[in-house]
Every structure is written in C-alpha cells, then in structure tokens.
N, C-alpha and C. Protein backbone atom coordinates (compact mmCIF):
# COMPACT_ATOMS: atom_id res chain seq x y z
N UNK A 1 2.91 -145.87 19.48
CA UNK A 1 3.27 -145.35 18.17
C UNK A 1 3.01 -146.39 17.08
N UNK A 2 3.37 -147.63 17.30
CA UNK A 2 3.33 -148.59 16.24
C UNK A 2 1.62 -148.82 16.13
N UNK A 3 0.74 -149.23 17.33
CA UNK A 3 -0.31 -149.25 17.44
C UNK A 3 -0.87 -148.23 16.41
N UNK A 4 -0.66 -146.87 16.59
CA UNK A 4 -1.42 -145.99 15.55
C UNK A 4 -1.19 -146.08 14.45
N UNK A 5 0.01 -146.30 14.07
CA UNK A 5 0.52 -146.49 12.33
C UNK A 5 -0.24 -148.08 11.72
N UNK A 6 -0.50 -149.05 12.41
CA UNK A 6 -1.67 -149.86 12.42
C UNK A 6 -2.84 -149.61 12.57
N UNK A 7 -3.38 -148.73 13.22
CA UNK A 7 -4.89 -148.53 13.17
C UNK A 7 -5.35 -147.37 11.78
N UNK A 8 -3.90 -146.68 11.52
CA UNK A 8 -4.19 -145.55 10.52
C UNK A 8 -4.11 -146.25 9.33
N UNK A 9 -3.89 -147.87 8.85
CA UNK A 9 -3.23 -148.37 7.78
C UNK A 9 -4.75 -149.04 7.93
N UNK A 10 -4.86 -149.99 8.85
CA UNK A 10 -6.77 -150.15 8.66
C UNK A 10 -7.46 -149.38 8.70
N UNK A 11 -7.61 -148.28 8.90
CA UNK A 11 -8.45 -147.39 8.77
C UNK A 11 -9.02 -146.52 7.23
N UNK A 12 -7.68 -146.28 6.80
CA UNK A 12 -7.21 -145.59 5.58
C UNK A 12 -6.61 -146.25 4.52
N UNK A 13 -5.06 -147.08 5.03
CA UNK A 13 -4.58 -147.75 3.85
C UNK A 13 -5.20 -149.13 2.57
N UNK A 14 -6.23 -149.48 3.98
CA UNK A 14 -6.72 -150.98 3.23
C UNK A 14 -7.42 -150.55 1.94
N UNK A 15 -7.91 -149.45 1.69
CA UNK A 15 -8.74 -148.78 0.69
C UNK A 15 -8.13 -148.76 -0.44
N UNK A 16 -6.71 -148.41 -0.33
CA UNK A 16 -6.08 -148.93 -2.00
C UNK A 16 -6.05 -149.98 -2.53
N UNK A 17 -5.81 -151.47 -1.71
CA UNK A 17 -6.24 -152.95 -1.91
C UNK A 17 -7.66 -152.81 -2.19
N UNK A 18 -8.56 -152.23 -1.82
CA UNK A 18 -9.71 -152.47 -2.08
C UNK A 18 -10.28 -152.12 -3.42
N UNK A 19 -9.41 -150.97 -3.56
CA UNK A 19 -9.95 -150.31 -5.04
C UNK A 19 -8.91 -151.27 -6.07
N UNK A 20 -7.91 -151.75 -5.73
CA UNK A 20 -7.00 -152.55 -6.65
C UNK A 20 -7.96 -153.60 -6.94
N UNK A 21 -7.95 -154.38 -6.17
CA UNK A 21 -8.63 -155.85 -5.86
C UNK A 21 -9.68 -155.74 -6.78
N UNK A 22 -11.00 -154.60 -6.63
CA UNK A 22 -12.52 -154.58 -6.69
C UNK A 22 -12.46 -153.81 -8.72
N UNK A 23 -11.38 -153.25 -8.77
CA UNK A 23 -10.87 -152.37 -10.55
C UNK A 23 -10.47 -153.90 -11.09
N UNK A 24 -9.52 -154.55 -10.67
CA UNK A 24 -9.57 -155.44 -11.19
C UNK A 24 -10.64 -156.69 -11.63
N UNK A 25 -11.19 -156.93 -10.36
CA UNK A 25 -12.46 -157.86 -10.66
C UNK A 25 -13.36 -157.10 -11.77
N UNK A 26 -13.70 -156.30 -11.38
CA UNK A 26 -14.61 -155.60 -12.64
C UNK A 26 -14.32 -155.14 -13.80
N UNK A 27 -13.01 -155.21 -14.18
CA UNK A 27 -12.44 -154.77 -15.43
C UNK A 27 -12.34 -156.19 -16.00
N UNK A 28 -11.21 -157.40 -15.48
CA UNK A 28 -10.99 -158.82 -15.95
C UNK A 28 -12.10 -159.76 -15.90
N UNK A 29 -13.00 -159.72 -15.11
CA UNK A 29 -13.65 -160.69 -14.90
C UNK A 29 -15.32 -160.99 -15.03
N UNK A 30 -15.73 -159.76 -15.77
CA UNK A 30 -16.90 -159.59 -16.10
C UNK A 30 -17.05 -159.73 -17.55
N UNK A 31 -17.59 -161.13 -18.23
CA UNK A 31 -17.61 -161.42 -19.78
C UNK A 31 -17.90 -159.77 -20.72
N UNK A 32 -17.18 -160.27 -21.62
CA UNK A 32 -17.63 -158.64 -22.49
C UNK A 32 -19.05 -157.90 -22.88
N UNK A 33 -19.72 -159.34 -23.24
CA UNK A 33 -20.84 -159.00 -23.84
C UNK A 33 -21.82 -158.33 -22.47
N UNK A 34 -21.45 -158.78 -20.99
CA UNK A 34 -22.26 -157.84 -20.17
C UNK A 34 -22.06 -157.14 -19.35
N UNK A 35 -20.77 -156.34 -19.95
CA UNK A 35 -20.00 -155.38 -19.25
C UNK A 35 -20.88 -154.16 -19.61
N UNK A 36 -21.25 -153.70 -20.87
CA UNK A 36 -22.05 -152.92 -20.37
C UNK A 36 -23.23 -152.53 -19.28
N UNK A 37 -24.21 -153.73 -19.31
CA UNK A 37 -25.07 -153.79 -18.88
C UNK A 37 -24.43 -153.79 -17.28
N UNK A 38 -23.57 -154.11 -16.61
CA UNK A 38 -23.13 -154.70 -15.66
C UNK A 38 -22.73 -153.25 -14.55
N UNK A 39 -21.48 -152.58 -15.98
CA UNK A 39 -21.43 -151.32 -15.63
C UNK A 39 -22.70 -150.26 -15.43
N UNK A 40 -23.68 -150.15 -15.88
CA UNK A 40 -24.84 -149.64 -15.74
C UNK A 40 -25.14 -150.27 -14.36
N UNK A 41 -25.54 -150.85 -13.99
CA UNK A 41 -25.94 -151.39 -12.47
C UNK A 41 -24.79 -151.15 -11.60
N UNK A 42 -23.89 -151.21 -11.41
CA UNK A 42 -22.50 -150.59 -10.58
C UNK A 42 -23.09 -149.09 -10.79
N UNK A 43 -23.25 -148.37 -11.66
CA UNK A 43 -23.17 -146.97 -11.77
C UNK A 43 -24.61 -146.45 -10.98
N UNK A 44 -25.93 -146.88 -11.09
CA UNK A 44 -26.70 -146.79 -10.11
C UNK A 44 -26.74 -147.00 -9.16
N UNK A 45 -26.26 -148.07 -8.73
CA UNK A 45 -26.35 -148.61 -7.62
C UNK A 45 -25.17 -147.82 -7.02
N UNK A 46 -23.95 -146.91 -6.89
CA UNK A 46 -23.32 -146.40 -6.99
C UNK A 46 -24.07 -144.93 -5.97
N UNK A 47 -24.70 -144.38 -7.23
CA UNK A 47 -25.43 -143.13 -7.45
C UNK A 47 -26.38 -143.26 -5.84
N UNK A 48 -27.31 -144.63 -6.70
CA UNK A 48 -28.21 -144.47 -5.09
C UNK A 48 -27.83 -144.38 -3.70
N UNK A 49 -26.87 -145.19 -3.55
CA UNK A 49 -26.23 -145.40 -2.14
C UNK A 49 -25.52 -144.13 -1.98
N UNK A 50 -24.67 -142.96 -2.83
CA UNK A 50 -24.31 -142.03 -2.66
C UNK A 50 -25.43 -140.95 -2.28
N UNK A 51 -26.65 -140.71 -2.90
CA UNK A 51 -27.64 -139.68 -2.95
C UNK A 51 -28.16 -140.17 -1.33
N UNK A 52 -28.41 -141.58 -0.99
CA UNK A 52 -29.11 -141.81 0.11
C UNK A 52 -28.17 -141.74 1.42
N UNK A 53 -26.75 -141.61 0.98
CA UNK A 53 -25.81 -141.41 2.30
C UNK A 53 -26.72 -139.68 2.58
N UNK A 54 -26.07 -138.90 1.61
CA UNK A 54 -26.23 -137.64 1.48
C UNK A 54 -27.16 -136.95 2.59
N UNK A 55 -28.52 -137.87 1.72
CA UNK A 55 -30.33 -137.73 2.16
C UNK A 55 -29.97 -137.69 4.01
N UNK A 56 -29.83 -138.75 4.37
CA UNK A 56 -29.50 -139.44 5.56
C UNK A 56 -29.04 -138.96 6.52
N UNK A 57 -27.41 -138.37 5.74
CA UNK A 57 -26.85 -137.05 6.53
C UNK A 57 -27.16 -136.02 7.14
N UNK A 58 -28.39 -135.17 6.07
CA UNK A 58 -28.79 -133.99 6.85
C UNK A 58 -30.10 -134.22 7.95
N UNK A 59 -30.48 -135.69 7.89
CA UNK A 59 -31.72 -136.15 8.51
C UNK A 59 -30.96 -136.52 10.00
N UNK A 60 -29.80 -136.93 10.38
CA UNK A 60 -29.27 -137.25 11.22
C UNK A 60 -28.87 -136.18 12.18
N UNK A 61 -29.29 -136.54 13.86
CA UNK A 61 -28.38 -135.46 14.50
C UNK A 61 -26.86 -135.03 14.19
N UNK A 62 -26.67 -133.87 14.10
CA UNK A 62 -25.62 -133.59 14.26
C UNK A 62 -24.72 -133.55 15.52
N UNK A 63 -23.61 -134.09 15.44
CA UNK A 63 -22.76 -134.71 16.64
C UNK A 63 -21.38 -134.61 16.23
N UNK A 64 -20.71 -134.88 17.63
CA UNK A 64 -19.87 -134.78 17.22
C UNK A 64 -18.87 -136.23 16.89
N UNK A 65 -17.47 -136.29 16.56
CA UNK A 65 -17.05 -136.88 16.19
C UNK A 65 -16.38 -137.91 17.42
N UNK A 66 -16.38 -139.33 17.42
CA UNK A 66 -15.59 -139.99 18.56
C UNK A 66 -14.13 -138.98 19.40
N UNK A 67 -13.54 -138.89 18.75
CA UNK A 67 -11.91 -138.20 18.85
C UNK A 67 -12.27 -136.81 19.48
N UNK A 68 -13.27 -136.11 18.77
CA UNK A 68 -13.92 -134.67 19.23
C UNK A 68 -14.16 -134.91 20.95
N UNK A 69 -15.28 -135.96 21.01
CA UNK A 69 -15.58 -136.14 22.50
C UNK A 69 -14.82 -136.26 23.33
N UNK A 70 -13.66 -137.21 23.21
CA UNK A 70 -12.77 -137.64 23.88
C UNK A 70 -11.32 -136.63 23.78
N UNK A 71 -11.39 -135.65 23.12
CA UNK A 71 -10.49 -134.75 23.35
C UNK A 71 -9.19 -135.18 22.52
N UNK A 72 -9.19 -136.03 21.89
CA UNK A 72 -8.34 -136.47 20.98
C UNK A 72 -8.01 -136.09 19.94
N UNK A 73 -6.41 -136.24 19.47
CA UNK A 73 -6.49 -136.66 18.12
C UNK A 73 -6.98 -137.49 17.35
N UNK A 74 -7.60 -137.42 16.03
CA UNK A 74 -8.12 -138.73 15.22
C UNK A 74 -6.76 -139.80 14.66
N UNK A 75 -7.43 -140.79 14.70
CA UNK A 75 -6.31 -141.61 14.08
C UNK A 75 -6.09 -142.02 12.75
N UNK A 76 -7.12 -141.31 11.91
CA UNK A 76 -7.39 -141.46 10.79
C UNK A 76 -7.88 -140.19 9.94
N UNK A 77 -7.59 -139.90 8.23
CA UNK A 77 -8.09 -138.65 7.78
C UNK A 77 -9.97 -139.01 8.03
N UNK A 78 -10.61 -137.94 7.52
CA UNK A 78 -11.82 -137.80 7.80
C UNK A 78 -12.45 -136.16 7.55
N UNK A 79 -13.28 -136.65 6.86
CA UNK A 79 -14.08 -135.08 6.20
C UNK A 79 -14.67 -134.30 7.61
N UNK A 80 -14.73 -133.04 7.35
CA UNK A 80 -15.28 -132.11 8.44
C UNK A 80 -16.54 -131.76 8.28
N UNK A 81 -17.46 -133.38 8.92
CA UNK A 81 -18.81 -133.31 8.63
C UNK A 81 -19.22 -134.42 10.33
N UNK A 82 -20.67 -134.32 10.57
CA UNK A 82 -20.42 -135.43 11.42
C UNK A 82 -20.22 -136.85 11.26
N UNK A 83 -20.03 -137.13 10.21
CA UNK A 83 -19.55 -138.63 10.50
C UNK A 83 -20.17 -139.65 9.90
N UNK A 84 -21.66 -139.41 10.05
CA UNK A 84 -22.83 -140.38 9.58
C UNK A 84 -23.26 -139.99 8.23
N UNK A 85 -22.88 -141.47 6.90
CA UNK A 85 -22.65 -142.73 7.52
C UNK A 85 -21.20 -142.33 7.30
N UNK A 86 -20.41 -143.45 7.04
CA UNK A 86 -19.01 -143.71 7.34
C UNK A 86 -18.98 -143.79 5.63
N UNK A 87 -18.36 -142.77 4.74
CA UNK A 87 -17.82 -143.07 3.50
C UNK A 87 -17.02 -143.88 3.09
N UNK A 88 -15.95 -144.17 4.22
CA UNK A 88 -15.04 -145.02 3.72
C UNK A 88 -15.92 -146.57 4.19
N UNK A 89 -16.86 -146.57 4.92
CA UNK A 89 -17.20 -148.25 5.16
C UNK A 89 -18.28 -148.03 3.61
N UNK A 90 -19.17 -147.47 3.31
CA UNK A 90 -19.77 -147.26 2.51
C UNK A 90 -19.14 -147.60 1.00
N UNK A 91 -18.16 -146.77 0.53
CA UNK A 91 -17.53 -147.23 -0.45
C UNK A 91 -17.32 -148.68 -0.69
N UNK A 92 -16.28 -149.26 0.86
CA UNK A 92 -15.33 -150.33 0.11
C UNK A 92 -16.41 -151.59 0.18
N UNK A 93 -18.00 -151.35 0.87
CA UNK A 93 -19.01 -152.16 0.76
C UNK A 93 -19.41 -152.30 -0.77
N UNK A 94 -19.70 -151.15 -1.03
CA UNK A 94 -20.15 -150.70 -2.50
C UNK A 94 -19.41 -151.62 -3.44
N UNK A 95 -17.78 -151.18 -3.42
CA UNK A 95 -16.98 -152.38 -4.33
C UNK A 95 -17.35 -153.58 -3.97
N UNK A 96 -17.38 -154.14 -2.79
CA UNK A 96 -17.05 -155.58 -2.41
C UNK A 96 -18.64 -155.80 -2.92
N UNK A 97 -19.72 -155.57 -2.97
CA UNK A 97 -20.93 -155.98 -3.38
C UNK A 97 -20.96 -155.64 -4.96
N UNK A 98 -20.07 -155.13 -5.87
CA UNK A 98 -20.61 -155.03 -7.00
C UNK A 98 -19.57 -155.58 -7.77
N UNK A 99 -18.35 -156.39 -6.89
CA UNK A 99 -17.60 -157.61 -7.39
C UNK A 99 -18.41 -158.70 -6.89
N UNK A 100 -19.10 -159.10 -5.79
CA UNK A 100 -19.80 -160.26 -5.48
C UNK A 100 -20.79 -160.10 -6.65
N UNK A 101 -21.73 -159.34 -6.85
CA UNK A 101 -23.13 -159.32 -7.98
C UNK A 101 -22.82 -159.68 -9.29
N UNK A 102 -21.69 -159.01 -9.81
CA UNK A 102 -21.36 -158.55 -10.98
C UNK A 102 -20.30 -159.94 -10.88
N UNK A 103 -19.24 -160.15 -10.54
CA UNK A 103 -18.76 -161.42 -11.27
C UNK A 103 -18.84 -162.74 -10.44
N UNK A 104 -19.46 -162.70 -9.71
CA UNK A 104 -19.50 -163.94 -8.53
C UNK A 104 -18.37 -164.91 -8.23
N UNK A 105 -17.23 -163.84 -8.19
CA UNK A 105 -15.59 -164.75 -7.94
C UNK A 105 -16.04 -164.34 -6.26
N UNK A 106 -15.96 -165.63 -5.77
CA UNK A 106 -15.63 -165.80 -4.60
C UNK A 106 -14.64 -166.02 -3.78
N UNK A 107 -13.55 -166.54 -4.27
CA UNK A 107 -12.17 -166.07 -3.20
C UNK A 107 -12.10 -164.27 -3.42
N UNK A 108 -12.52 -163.57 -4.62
CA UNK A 108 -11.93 -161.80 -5.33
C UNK A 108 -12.68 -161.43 -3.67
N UNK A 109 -14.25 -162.21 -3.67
CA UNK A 109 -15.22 -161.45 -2.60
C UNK A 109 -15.02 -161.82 -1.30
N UNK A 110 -14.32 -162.76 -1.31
CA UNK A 110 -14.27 -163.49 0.25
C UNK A 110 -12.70 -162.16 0.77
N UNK A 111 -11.44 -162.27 -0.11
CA UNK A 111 -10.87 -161.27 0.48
C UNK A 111 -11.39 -159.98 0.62
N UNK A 112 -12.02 -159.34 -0.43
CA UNK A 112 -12.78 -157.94 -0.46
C UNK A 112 -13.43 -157.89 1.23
N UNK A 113 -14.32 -159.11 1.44
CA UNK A 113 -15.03 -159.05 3.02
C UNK A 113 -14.30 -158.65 3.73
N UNK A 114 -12.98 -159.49 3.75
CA UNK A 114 -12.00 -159.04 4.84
C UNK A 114 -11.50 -157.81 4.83
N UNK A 115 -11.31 -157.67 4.16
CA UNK A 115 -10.48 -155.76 4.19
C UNK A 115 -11.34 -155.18 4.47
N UNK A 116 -12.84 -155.29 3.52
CA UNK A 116 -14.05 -154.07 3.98
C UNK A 116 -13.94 -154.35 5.64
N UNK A 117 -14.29 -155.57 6.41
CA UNK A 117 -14.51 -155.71 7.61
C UNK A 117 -12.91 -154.60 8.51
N UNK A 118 -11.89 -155.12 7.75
CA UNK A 118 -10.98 -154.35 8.55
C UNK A 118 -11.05 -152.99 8.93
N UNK A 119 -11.07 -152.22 7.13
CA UNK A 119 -10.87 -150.98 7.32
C UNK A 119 -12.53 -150.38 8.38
N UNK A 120 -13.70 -150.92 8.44
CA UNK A 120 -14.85 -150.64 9.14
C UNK A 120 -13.99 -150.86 10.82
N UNK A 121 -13.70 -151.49 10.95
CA UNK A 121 -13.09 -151.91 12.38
C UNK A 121 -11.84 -150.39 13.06
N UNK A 122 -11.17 -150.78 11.63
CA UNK A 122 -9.60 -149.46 11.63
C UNK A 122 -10.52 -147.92 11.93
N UNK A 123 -11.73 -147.62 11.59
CA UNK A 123 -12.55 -146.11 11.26
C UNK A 123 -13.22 -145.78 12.97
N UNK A 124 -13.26 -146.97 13.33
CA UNK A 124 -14.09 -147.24 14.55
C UNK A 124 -12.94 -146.70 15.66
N UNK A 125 -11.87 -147.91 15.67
CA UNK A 125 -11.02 -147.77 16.53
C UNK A 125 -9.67 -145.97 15.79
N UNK A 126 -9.53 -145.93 14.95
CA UNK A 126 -8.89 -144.71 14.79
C UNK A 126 -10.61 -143.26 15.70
N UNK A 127 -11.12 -143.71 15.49
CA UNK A 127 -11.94 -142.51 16.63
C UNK A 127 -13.00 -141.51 15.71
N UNK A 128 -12.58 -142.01 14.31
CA UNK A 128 -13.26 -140.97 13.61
C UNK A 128 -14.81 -141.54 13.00
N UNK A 129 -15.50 -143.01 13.71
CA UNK A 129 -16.65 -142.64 13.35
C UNK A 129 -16.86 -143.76 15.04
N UNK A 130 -18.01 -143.60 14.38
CA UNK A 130 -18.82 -144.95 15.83
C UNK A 130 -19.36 -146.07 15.15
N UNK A 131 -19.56 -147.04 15.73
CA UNK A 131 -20.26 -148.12 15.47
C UNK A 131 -21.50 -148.02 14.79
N UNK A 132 -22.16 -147.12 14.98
CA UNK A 132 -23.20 -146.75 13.89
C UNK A 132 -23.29 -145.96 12.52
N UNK A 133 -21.89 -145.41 12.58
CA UNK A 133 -21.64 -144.69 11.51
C UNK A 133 -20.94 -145.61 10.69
N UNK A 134 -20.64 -146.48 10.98
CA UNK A 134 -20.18 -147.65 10.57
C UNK A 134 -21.22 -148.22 9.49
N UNK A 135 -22.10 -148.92 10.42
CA UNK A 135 -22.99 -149.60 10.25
C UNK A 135 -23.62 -148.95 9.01
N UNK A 136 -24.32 -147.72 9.18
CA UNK A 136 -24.93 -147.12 8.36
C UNK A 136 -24.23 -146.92 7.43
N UNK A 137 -22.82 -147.19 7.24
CA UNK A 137 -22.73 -146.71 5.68
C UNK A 137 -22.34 -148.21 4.59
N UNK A 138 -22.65 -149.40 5.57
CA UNK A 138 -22.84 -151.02 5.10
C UNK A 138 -24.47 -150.76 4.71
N UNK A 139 -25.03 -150.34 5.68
CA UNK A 139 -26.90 -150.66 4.87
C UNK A 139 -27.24 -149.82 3.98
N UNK A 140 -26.51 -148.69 3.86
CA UNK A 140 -26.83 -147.54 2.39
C UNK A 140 -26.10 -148.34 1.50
N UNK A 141 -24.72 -148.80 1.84
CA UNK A 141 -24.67 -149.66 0.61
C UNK A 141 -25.22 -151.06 -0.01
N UNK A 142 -25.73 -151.59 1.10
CA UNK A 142 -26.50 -152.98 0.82
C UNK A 142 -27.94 -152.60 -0.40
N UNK A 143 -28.57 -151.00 0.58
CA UNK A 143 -29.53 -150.49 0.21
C UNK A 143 -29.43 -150.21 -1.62
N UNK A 144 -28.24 -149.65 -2.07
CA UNK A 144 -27.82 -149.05 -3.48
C UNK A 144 -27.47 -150.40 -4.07
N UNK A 145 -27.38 -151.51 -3.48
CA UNK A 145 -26.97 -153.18 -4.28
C UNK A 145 -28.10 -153.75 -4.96
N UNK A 146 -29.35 -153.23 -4.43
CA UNK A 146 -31.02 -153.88 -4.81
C UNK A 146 -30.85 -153.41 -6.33
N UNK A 147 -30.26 -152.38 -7.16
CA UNK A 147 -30.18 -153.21 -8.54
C UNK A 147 -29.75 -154.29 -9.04
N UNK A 148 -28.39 -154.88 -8.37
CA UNK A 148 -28.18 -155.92 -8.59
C UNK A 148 -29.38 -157.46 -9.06
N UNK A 149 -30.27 -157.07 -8.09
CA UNK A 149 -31.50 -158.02 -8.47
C UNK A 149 -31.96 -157.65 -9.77
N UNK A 150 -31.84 -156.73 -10.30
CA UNK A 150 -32.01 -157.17 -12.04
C UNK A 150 -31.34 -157.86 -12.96
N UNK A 151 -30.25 -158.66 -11.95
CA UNK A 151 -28.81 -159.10 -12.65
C UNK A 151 -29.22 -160.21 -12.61
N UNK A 152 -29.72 -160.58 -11.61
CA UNK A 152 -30.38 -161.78 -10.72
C UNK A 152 -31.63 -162.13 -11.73
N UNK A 153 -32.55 -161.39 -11.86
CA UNK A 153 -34.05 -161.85 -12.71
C UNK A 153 -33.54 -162.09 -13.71
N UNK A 154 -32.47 -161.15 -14.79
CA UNK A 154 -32.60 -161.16 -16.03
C UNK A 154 -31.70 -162.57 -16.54
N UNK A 155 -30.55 -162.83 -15.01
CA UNK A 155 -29.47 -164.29 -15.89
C UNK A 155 -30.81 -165.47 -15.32
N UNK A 156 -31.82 -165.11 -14.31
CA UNK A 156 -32.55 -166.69 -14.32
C UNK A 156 -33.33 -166.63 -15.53
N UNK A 157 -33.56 -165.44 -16.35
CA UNK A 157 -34.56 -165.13 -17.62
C UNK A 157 -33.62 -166.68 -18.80
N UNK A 158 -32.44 -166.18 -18.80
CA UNK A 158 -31.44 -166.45 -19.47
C UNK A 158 -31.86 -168.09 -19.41
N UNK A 159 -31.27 -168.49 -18.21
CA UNK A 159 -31.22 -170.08 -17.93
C UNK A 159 -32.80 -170.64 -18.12
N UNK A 160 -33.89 -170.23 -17.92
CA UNK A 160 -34.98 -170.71 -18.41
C UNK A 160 -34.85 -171.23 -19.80
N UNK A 161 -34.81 -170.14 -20.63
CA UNK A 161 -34.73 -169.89 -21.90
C UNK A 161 -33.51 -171.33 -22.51
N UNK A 162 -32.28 -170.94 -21.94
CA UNK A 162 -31.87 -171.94 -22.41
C UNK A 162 -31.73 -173.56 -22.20
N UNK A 163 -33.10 -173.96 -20.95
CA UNK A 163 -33.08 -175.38 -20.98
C UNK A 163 -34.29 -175.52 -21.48
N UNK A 164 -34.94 -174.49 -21.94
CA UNK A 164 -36.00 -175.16 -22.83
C UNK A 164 -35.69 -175.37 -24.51
C-alpha cells in the first residue's frame, strides 16, 4: 500500500514541483529585455515536440498498455491511448530544457533533472508506459529544444559584437 502511494506520487505528483520550479525559472529569471524573444522559442519548441509526439503516435504500433498486459491495475492516471510517447516524461523534459536554454540556472536545472528523471522512472514502474514510451517522449522533447540553438547563435552574435 505505501509502495503504491510512492510510485503514484513519482509518477504523477512530481509534476506540480515541476511546473512550480520550471513557472518560476521562466517567469524570475529570464532578463526582461529577452523574455519576449525567449518566450517565442519555449512556445515553438513547445508546439514542435507536441505536433511530433502526435505525428509519432499514429505511426506507432498500437499496443497495449504495461498494466493492460499484466492484468493489472495502473498505478498511475493515464490517457486512453497507447502510451507512446509518454506525455508526462515529454512535458516535464520540455520544462526542464527550456529552463536549462532559456536561463542557464543550474542548481533550477540540476533539480528539474531529478524530478524529470523520477517522475520517468514513477510512469515506468506505476505500469502505465514502458521504457520506450519513456524514452520517446525525452527525444521528441530534446527534438522540439533545437530552437533553442537560435538562443545559442544569436547570444554568441551578441558577445562577438561586444568584444570588438
């Protein structure tokens, strides 16, 4: 009993720390003047990794769910779809990469790792995805982070400019 109320709290609960943690970094800690611009790259990069879960989804066998196979209850909520990728690993990647890009606080990103790693671990072991559904919804979001590299060209544009 205690075991499940732990695997349902990594699975599910870590996601409110994550959205606390990742609202905050991006609201406090991103200078004003490139919050717009900043927010624009969160919002694509956002979009893409959402459209390419989507894409992905209907390209993927359909299967069933860990908990399904095994005759189980799930240990965790979970949409009535198969599984692939994993929304909730997908998301709290999404935050934790667009607080690493966007303000480069590294203790905000070093905890963000940990929780994303948890709740991916909590989704696995609650029964409601697999190790690949996992996985896949870390590389759609790594995949939707490649705007970030305009964040990247345009501040080395910056630092050129200003040591000459």
């Amino acid at each position: 009993m205690m075991m499940e109320a732990v695997i349902t709290f990594l699975a599910d609960g870590l996601m409110i720390p994550i959205v606390l943690v990742a609202g905050y970094a991006l609201v406090f800690k991103i200078p004003r003047g490139q919050r717009l611009q900043a927010y624009a790259r969160i919002l694509v990069a956002g979009l893409t990794a959402y459209v390419t879960a989507k894409l992905l989804a209907t390209l993927y066998p359909v299967s069933e769910r860990p908990f399904e196979l095994l005759g189980q209850d799930p240990g965790a909520s979970y949409l009535n779809n198969p599984g692939f990728p994993s929304d909730h690993a997908l998301f709290a990647t999404f935050l934790l990469l667009a607080v690493w890009f966007e303000t480069r606080q590294k203790v905000l990103s070093l905890i963000l790792a940990i929780l994303v790693l948890a709740v991916c671990v909590g989704r696995v072991l609650a029964l409601v995805h697999t190790p690949l559904d996992v996985v896949g919804g870390i590389a759609i979001a790594g995949f939707g982070s490649l705007w970030y590299l305009q964040r990247i060209a345009t501040s080395g544009k910056k630092r050129k400019k200003a040591v000459q």
